[in-house]
Each structure stands twice: as C-alpha cells, then as structure tokens.
PDB file of N, CA and C in Angstrom:
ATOM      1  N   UNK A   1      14.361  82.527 151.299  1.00  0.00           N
ATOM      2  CA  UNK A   1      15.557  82.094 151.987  1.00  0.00           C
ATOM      3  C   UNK A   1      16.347  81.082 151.168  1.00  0.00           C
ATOM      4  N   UNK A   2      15.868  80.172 150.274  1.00  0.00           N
ATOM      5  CA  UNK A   2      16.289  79.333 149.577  1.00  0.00           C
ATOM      6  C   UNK A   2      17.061  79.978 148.530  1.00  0.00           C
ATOM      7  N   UNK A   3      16.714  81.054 148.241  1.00  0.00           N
ATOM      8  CA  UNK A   3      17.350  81.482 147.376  1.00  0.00           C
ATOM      9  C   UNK A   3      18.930  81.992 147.925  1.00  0.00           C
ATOM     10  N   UNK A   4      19.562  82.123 148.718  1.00  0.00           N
ATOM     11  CA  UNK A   4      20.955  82.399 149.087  1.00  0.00           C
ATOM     12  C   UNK A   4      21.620  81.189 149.869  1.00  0.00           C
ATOM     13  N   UNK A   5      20.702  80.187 150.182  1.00  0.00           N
ATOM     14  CA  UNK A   5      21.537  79.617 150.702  1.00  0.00           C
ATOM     15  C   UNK A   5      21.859  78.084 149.897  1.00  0.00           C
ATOM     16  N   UNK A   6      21.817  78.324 148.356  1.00  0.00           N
ATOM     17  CA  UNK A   6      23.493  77.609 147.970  1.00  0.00           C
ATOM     18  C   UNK A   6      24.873  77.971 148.118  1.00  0.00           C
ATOM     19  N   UNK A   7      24.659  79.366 147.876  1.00  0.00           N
ATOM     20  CA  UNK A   7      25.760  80.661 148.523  1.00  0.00           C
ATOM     21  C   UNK A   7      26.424  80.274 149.866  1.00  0.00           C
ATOM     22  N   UNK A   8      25.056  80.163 150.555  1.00  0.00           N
ATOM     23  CA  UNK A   8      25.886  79.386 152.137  1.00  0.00           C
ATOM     24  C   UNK A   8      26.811  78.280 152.330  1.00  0.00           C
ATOM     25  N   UNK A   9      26.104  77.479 151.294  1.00  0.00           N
ATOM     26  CA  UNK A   9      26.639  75.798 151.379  1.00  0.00           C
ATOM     27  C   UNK A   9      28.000  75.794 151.104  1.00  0.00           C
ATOM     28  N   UNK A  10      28.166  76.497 149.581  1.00  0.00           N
ATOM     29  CA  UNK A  10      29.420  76.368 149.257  1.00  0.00           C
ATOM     30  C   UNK A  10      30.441  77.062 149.696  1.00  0.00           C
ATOM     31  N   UNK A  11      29.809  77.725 150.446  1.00  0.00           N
ATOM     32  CA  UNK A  11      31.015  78.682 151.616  1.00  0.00           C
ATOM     33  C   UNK A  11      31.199  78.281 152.701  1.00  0.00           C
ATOM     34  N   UNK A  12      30.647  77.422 153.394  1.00  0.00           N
ATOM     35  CA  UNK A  12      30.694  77.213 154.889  1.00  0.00           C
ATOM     36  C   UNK A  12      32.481  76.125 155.120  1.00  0.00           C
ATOM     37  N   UNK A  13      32.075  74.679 153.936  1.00  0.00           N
ATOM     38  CA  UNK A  13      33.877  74.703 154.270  1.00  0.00           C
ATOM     39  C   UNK A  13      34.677  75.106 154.171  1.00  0.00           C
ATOM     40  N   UNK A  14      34.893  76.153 153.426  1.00  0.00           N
ATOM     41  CA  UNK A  14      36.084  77.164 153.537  1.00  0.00           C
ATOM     42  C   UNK A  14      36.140  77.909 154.255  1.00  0.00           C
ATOM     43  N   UNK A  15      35.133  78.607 155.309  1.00  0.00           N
ATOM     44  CA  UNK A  15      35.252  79.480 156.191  1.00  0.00           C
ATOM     45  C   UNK A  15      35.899  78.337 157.666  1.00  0.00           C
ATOM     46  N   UNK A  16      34.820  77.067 156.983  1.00  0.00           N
ATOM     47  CA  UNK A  16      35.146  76.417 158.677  1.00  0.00           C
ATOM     48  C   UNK A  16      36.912  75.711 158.313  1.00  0.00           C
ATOM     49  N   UNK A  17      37.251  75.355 157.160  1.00  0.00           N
ATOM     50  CA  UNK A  17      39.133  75.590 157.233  1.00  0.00           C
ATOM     51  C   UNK A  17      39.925  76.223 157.611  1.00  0.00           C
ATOM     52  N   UNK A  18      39.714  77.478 156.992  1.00  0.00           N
ATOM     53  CA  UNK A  18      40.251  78.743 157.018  1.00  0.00           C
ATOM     54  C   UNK A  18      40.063  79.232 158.992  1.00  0.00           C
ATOM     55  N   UNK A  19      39.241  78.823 159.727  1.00  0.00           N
ATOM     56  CA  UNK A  19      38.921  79.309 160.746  1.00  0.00           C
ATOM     57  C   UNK A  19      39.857  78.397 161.953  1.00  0.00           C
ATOM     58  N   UNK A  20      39.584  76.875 161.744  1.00  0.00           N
ATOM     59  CA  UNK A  20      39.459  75.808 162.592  1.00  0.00           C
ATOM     60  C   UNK A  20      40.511  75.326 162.549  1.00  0.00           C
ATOM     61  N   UNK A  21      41.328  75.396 161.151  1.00  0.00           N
ATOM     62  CA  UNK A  21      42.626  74.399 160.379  1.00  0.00           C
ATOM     63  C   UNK A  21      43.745  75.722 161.025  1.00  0.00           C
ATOM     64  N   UNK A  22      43.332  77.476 160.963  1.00  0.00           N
ATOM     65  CA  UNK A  22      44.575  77.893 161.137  1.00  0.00           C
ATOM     66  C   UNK A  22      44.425  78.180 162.937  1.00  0.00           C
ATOM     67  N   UNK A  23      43.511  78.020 163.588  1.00  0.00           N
ATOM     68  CA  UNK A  23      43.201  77.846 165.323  1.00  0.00           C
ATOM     69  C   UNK A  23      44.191  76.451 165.443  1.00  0.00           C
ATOM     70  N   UNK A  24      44.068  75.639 164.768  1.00  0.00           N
ATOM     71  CA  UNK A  24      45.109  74.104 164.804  1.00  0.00           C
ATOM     72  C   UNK A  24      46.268  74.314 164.977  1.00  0.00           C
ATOM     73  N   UNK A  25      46.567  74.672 163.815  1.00  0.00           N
ATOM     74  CA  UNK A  25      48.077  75.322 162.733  1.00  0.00           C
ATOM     75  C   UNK A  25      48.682  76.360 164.777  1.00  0.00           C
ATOM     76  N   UNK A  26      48.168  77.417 164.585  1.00  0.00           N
ATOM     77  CA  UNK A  26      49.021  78.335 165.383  1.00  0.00           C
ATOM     78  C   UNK A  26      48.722  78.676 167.311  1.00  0.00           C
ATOM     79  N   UNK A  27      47.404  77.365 167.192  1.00  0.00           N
ATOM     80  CA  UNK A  27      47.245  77.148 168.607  1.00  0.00           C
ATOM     81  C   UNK A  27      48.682  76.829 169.647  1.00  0.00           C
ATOM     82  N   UNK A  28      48.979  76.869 170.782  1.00  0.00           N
ATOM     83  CA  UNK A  28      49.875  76.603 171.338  1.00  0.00           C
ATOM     84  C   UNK A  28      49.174  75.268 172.273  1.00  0.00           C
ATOM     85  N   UNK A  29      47.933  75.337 172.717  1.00  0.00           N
ATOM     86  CA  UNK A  29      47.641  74.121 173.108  1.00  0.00           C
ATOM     87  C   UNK A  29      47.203  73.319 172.254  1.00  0.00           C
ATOM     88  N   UNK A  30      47.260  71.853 172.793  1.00  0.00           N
ATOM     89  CA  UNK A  30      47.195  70.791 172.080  1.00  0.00           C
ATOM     90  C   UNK A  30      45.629  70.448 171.454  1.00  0.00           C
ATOM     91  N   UNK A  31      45.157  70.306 170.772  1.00  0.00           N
ATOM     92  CA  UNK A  31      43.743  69.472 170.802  1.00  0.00           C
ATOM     93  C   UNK A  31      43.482  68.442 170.447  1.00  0.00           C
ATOM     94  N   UNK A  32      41.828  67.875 170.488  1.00  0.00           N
ATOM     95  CA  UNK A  32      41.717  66.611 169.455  1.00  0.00           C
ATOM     96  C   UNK A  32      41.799  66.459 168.398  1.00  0.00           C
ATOM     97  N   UNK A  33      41.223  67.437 167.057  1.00  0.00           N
ATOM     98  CA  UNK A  33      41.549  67.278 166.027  1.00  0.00           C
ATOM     99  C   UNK A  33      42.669  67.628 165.755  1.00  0.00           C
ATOM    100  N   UNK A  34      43.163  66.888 164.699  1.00  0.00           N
ATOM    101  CA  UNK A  34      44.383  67.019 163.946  1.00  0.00           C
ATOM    102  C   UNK A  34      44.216  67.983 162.683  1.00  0.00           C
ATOM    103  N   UNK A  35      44.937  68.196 162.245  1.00  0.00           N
ATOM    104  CA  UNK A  35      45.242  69.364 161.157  1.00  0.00           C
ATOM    105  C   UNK A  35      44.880  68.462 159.841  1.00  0.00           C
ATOM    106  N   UNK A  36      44.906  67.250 159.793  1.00  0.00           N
ATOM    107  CA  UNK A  36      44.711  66.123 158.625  1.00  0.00           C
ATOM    108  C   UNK A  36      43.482  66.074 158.734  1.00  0.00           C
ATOM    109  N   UNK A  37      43.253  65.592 159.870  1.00  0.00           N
ATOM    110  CA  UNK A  37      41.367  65.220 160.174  1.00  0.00           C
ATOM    111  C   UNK A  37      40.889  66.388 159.873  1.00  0.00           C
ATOM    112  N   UNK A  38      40.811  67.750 160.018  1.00  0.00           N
ATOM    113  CA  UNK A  38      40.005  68.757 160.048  1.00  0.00           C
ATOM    114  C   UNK A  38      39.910  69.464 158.185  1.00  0.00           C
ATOM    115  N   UNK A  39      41.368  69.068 157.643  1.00  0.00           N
ATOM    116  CA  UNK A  39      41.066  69.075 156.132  1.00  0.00           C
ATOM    117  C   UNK A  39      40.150  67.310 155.553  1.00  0.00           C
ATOM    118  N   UNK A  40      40.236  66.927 156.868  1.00  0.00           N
ATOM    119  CA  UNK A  40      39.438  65.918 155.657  1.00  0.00           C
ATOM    120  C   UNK A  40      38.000  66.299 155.491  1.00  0.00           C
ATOM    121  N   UNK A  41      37.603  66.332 157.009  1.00  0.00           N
ATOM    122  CA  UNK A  41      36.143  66.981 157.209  1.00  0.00           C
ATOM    123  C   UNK A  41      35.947  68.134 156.077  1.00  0.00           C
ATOM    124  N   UNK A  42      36.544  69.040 155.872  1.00  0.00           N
ATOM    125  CA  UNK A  42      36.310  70.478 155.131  1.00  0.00           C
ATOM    126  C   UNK A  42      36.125  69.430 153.879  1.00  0.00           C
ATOM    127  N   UNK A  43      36.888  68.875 153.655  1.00  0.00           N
ATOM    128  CA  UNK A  43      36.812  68.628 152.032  1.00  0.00           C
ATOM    129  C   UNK A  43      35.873  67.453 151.953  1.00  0.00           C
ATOM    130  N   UNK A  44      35.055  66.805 152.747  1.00  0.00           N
ATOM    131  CA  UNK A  44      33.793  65.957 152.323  1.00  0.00           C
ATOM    132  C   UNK A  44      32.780  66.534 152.942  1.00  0.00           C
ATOM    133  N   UNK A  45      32.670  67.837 153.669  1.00  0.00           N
ATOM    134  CA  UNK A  45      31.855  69.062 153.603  1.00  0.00           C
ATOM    135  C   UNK A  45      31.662  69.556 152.552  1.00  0.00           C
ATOM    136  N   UNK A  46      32.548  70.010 151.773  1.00  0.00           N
ATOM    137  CA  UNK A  46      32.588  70.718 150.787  1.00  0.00           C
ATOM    138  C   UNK A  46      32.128  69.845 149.216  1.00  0.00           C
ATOM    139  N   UNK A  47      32.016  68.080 149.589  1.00  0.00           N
ATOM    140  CA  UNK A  47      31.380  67.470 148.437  1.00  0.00           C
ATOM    141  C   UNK A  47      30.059  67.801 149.072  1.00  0.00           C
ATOM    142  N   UNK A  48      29.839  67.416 150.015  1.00  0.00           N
ATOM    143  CA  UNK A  48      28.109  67.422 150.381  1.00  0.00           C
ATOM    144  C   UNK A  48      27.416  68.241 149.885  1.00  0.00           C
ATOM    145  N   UNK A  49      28.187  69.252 150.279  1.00  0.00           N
ATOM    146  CA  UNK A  49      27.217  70.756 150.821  1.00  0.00           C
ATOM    147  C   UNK A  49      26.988  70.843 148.926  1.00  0.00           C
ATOM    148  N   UNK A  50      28.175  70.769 148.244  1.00  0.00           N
ATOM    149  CA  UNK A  50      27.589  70.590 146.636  1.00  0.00           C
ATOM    150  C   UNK A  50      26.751  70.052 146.011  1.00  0.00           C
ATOM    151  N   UNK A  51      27.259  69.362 146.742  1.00  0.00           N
ATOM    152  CA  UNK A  51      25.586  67.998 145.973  1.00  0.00           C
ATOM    153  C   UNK A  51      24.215  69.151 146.499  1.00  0.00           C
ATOM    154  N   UNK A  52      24.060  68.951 147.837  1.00  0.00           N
ATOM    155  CA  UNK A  52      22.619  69.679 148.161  1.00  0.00           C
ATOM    156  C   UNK A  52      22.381  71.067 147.739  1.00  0.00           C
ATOM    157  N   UNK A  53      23.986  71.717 147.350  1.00  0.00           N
ATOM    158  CA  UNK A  53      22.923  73.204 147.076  1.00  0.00           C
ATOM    159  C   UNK A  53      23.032  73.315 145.471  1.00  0.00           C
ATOM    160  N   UNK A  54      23.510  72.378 144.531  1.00  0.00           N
ATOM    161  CA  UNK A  54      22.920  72.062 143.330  1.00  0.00           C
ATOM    162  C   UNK A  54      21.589  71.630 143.575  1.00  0.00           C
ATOM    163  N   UNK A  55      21.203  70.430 144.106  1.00  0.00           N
ATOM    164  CA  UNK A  55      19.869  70.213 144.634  1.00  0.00           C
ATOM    165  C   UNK A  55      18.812  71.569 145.136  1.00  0.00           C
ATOM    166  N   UNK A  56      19.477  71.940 145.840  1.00  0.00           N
ATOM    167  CA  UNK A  56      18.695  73.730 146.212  1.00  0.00           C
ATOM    168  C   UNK A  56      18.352  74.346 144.892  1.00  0.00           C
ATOM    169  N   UNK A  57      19.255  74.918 144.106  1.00  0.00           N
ATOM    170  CA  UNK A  57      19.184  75.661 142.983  1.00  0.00           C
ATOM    171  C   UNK A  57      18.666  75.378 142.463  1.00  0.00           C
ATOM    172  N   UNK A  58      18.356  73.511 142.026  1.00  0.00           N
ATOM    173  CA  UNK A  58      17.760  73.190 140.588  1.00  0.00           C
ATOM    174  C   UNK A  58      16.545  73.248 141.467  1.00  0.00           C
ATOM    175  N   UNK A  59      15.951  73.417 142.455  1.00  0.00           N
ATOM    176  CA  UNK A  59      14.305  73.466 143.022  1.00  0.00           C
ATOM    177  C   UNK A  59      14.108  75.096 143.128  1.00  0.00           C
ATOM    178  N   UNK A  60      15.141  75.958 142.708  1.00  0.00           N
ATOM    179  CA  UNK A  60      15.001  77.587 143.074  1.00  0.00           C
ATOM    180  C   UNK A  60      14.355  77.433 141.144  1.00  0.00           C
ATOM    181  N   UNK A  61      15.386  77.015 140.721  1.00  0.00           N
ATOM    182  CA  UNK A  61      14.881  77.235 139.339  1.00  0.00           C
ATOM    183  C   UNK A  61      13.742  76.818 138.667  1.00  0.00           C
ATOM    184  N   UNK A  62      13.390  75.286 139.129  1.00  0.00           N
ATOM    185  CA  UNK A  62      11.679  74.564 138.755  1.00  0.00           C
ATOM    186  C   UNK A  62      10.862  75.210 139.222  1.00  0.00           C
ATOM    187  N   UNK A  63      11.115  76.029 140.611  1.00  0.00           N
ATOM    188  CA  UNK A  63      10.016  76.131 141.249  1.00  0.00           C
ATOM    189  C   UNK A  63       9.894  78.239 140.570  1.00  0.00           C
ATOM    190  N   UNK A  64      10.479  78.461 140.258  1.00  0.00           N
ATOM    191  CA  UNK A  64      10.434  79.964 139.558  1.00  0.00           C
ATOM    192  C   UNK A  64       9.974  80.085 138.214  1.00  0.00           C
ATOM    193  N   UNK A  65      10.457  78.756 137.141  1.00  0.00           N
ATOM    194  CA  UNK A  65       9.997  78.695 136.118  1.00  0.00           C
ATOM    195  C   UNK A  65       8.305  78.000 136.141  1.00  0.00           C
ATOM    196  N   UNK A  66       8.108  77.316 137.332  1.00  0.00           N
ATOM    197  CA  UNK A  66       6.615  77.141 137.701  1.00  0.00           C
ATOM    198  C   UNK A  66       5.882  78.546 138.036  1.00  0.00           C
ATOM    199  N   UNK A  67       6.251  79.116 138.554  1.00  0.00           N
ATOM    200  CA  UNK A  67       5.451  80.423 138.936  1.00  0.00           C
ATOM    201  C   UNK A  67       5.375  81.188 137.881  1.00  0.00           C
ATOM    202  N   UNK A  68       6.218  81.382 136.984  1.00  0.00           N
ATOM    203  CA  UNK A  68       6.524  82.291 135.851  1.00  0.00           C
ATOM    204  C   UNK A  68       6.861  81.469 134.209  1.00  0.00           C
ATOM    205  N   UNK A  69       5.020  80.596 134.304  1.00  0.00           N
ATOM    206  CA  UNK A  69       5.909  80.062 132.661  1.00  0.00           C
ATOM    207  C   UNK A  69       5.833  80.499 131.519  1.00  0.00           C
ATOM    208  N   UNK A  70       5.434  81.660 131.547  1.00  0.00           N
ATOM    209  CA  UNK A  70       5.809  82.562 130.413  1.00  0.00           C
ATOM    210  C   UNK A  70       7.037  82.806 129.924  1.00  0.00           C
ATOM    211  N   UNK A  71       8.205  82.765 131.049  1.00  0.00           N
ATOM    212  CA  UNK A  71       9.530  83.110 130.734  1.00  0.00           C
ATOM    213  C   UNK A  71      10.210  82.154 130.193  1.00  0.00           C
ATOM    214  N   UNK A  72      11.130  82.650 129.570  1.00  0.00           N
ATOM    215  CA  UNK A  72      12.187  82.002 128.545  1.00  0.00           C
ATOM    216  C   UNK A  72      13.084  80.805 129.551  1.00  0.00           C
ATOM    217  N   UNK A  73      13.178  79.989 129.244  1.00  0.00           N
ATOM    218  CA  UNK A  73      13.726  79.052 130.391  1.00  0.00           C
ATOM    219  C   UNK A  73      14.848  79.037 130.183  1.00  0.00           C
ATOM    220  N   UNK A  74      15.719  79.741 131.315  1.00  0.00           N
ATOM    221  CA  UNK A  74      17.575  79.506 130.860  1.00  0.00           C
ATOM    222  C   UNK A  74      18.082  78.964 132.273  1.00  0.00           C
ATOM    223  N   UNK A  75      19.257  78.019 131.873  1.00  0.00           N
ATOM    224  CA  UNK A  75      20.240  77.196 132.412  1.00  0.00           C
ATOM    225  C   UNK A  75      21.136  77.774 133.347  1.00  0.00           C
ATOM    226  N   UNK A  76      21.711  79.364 133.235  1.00  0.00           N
ATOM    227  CA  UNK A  76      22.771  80.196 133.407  1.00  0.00           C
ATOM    228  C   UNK A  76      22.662  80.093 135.134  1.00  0.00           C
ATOM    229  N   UNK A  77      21.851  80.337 135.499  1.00  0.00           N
ATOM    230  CA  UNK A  77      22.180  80.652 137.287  1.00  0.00           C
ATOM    231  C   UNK A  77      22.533  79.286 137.573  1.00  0.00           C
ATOM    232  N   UNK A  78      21.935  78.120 136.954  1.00  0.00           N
ATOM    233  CA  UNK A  78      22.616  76.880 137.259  1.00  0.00           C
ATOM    234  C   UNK A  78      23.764  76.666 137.334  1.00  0.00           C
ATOM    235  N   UNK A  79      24.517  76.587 136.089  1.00  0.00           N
ATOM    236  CA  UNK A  79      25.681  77.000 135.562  1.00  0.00           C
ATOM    237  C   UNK A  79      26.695  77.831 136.239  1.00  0.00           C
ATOM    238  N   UNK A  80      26.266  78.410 136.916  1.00  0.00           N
ATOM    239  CA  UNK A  80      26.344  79.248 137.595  1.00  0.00           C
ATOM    240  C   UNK A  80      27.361  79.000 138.947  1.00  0.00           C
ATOM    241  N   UNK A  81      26.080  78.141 139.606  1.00  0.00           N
ATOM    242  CA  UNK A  81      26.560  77.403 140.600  1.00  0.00           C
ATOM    243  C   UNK A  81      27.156  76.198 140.945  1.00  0.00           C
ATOM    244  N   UNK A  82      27.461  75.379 139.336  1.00  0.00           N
ATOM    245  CA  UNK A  82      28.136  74.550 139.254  1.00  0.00           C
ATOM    246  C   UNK A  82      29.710  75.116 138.929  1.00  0.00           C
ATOM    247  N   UNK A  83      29.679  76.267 138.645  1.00  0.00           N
ATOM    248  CA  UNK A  83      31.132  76.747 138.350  1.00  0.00           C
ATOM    249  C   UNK A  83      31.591  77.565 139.554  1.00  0.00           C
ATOM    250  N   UNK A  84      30.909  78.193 140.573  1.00  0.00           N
ATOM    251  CA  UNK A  84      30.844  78.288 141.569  1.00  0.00           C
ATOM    252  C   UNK A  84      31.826  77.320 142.735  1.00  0.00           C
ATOM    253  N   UNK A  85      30.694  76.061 142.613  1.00  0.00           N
ATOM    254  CA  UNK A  85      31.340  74.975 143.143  1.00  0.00           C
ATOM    255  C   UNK A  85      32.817  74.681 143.082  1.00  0.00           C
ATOM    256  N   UNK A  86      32.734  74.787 141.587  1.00  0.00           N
ATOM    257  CA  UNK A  86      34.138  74.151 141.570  1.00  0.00           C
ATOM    258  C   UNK A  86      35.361  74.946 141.715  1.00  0.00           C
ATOM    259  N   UNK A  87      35.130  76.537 141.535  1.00  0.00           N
ATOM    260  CA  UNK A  87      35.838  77.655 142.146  1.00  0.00           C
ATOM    261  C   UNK A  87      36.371  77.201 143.762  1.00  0.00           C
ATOM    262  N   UNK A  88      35.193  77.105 144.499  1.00  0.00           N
ATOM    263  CA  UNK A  88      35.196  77.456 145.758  1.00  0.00           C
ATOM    264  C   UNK A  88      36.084  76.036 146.235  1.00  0.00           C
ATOM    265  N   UNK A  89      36.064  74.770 145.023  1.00  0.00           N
ATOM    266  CA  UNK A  89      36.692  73.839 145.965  1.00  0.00           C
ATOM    267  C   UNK A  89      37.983  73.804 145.387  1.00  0.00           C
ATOM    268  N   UNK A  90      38.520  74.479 144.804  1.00  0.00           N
ATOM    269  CA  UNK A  90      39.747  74.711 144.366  1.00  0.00           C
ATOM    270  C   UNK A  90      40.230  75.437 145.579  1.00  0.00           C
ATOM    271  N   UNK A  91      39.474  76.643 145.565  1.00  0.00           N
ATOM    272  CA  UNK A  91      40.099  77.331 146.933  1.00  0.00           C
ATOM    273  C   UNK A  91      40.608  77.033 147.871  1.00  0.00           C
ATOM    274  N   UNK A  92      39.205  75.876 147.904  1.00  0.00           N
ATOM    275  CA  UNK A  92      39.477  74.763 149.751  1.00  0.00           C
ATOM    276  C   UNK A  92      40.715  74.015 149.072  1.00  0.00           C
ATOM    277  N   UNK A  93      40.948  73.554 148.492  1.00  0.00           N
ATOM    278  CA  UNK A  93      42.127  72.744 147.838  1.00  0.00           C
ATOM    279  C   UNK A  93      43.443  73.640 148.150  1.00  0.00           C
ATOM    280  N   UNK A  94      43.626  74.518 147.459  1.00  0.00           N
ATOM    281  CA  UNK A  94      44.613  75.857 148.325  1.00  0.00           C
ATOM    282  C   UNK A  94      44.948  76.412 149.151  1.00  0.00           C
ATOM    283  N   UNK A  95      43.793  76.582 149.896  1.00  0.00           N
ATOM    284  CA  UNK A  95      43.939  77.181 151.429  1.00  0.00           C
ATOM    285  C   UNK A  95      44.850  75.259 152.209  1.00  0.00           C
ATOM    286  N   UNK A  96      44.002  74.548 152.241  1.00  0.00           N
ATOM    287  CA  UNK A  96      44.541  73.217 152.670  1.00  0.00           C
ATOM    288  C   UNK A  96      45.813  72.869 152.287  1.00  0.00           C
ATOM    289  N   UNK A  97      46.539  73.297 151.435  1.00  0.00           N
ATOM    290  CA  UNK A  97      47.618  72.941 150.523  1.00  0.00           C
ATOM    291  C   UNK A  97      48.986  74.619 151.526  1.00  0.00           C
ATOM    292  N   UNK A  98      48.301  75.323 151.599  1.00  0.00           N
ATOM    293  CA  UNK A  98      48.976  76.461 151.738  1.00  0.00           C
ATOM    294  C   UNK A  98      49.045  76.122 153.464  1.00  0.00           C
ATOM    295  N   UNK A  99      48.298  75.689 154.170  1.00  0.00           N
ATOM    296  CA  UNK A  99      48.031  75.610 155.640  1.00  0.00           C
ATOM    297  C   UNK A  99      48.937  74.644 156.012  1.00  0.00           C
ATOM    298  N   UNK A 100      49.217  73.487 155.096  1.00  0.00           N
ATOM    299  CA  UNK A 100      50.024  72.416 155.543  1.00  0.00           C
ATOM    300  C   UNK A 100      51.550  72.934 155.058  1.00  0.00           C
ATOM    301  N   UNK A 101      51.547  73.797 154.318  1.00  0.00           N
ATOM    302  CA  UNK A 101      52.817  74.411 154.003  1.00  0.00           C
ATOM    303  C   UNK A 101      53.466  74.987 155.228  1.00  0.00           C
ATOM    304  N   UNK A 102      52.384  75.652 155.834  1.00  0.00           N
ATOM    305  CA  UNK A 102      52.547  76.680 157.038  1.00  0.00           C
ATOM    306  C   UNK A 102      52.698  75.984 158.253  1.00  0.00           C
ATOM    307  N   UNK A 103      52.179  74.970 158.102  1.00  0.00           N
ATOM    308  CA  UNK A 103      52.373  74.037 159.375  1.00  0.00           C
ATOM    309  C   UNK A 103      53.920  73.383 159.338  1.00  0.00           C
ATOM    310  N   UNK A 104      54.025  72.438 158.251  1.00  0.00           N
ATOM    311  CA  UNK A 104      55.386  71.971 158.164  1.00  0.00           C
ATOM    312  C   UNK A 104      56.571  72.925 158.689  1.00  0.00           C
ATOM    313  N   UNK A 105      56.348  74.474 158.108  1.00  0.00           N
ATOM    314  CA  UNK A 105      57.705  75.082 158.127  1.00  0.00           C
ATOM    315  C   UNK A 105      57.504  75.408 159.283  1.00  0.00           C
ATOM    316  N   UNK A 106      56.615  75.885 160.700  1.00  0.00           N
ATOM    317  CA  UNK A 106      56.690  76.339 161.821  1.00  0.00           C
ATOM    318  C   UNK A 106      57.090  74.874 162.674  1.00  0.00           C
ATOM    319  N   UNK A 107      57.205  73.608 162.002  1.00  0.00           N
ATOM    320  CA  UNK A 107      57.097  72.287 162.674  1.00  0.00           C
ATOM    321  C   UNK A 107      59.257  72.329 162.319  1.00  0.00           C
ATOM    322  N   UNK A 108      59.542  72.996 161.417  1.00  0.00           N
ATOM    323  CA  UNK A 108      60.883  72.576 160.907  1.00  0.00           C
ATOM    324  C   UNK A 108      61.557  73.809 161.594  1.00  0.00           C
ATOM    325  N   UNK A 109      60.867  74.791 162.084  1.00  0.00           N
ATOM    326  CA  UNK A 109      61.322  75.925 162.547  1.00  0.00           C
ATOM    327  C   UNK A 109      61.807  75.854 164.017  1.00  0.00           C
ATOM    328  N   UNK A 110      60.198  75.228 164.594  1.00  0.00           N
ATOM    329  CA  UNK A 110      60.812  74.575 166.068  1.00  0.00           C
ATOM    330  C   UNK A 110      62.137  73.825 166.933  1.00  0.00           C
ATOM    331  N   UNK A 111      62.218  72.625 165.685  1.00  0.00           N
ATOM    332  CA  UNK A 111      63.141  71.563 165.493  1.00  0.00           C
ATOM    333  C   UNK A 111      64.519  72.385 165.487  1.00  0.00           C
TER     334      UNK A 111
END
C-alpha cells in the first residue's frame, strides 16, 4: 500500500481545489469558507503532503533496497517524485490562479 500512496499525497490538494474552490467559485449559496481560505489550505496541504510522501518514498526505497541488496542502488523513482511534486504544485498554483480569474470576472459580471 505504501507503495502508491505518495501518488495519493501529491494529488489530494489538487483534487480537494479543483473540487471545493470551484463548489465556492459557482455555488449560489453563501458559505464559511472563502475562496482565499480554501486556496490557502490547498496550498499548505500541498507542502505537507510533500514533505511526507518524500518521507514515504525514501522508506519505499530503503526498505526495497533492504530486501534486495544485490541490486544496483538507483536514485530515479526518487527523483521521480521530487519532480512530481513540483509538477503537481505548479498545477495547484494554476488551477488557484485560473479560479480566482474566474471568480473576479463572474464578480465584475454581476456588478
């Protein structure tokens, strides 16, 4: 199970943006969170969840090169998921950037 769920980590704030930020954005009722607050959450989700599923990976990898030390020891799936990371928080960076776009102009549209 450990093995997919850095996969999880670094996906979960962008799904929960993408889900929660555009329910905000095009809700007609009011709620508690704000559209600011809910990108802030995503985006210190999205440091966490990095930190721990680098933490995940580098124990997928000790603990595989322990079982198997015959094998050639490579860096790459690490690497991997550090470029990963920083993919996925660009994204969140975009989607957040594109959502407040979408918000403003339906806010200037109203007006």
């Amino acid at each position: 199970m450990l093995n997919i769920a850095p996969l999880i980590l670094i996906i979960l704030p962008v799904l929960f943006q993408l889900i929660v930020g555009t329910k905000v954005i095009f809700d007609k009722k009011p709620t508690k969170l704000k559209f600011g607050r809910i990108s802030l959450m995503s985006f210190i989700f999205q440091m966490i969840f990095s930190v721990a599923a680098i933490f995940i990976a580098n124990y997928n990898l000790s603990k595989y090169f322990d079982q198997h030390p015959n094998t050639t020891r490579c860096g790459m799936p690490f690497l991997g998921v550090i470029f990963g990371v920083a993919l996925l928080f660009i994204v969140l960076c975009f989607i957040i950037f594109l959502q407040f776009l979408i918000k403003k102009w339906r806010e200037r549209k109203v007006k």
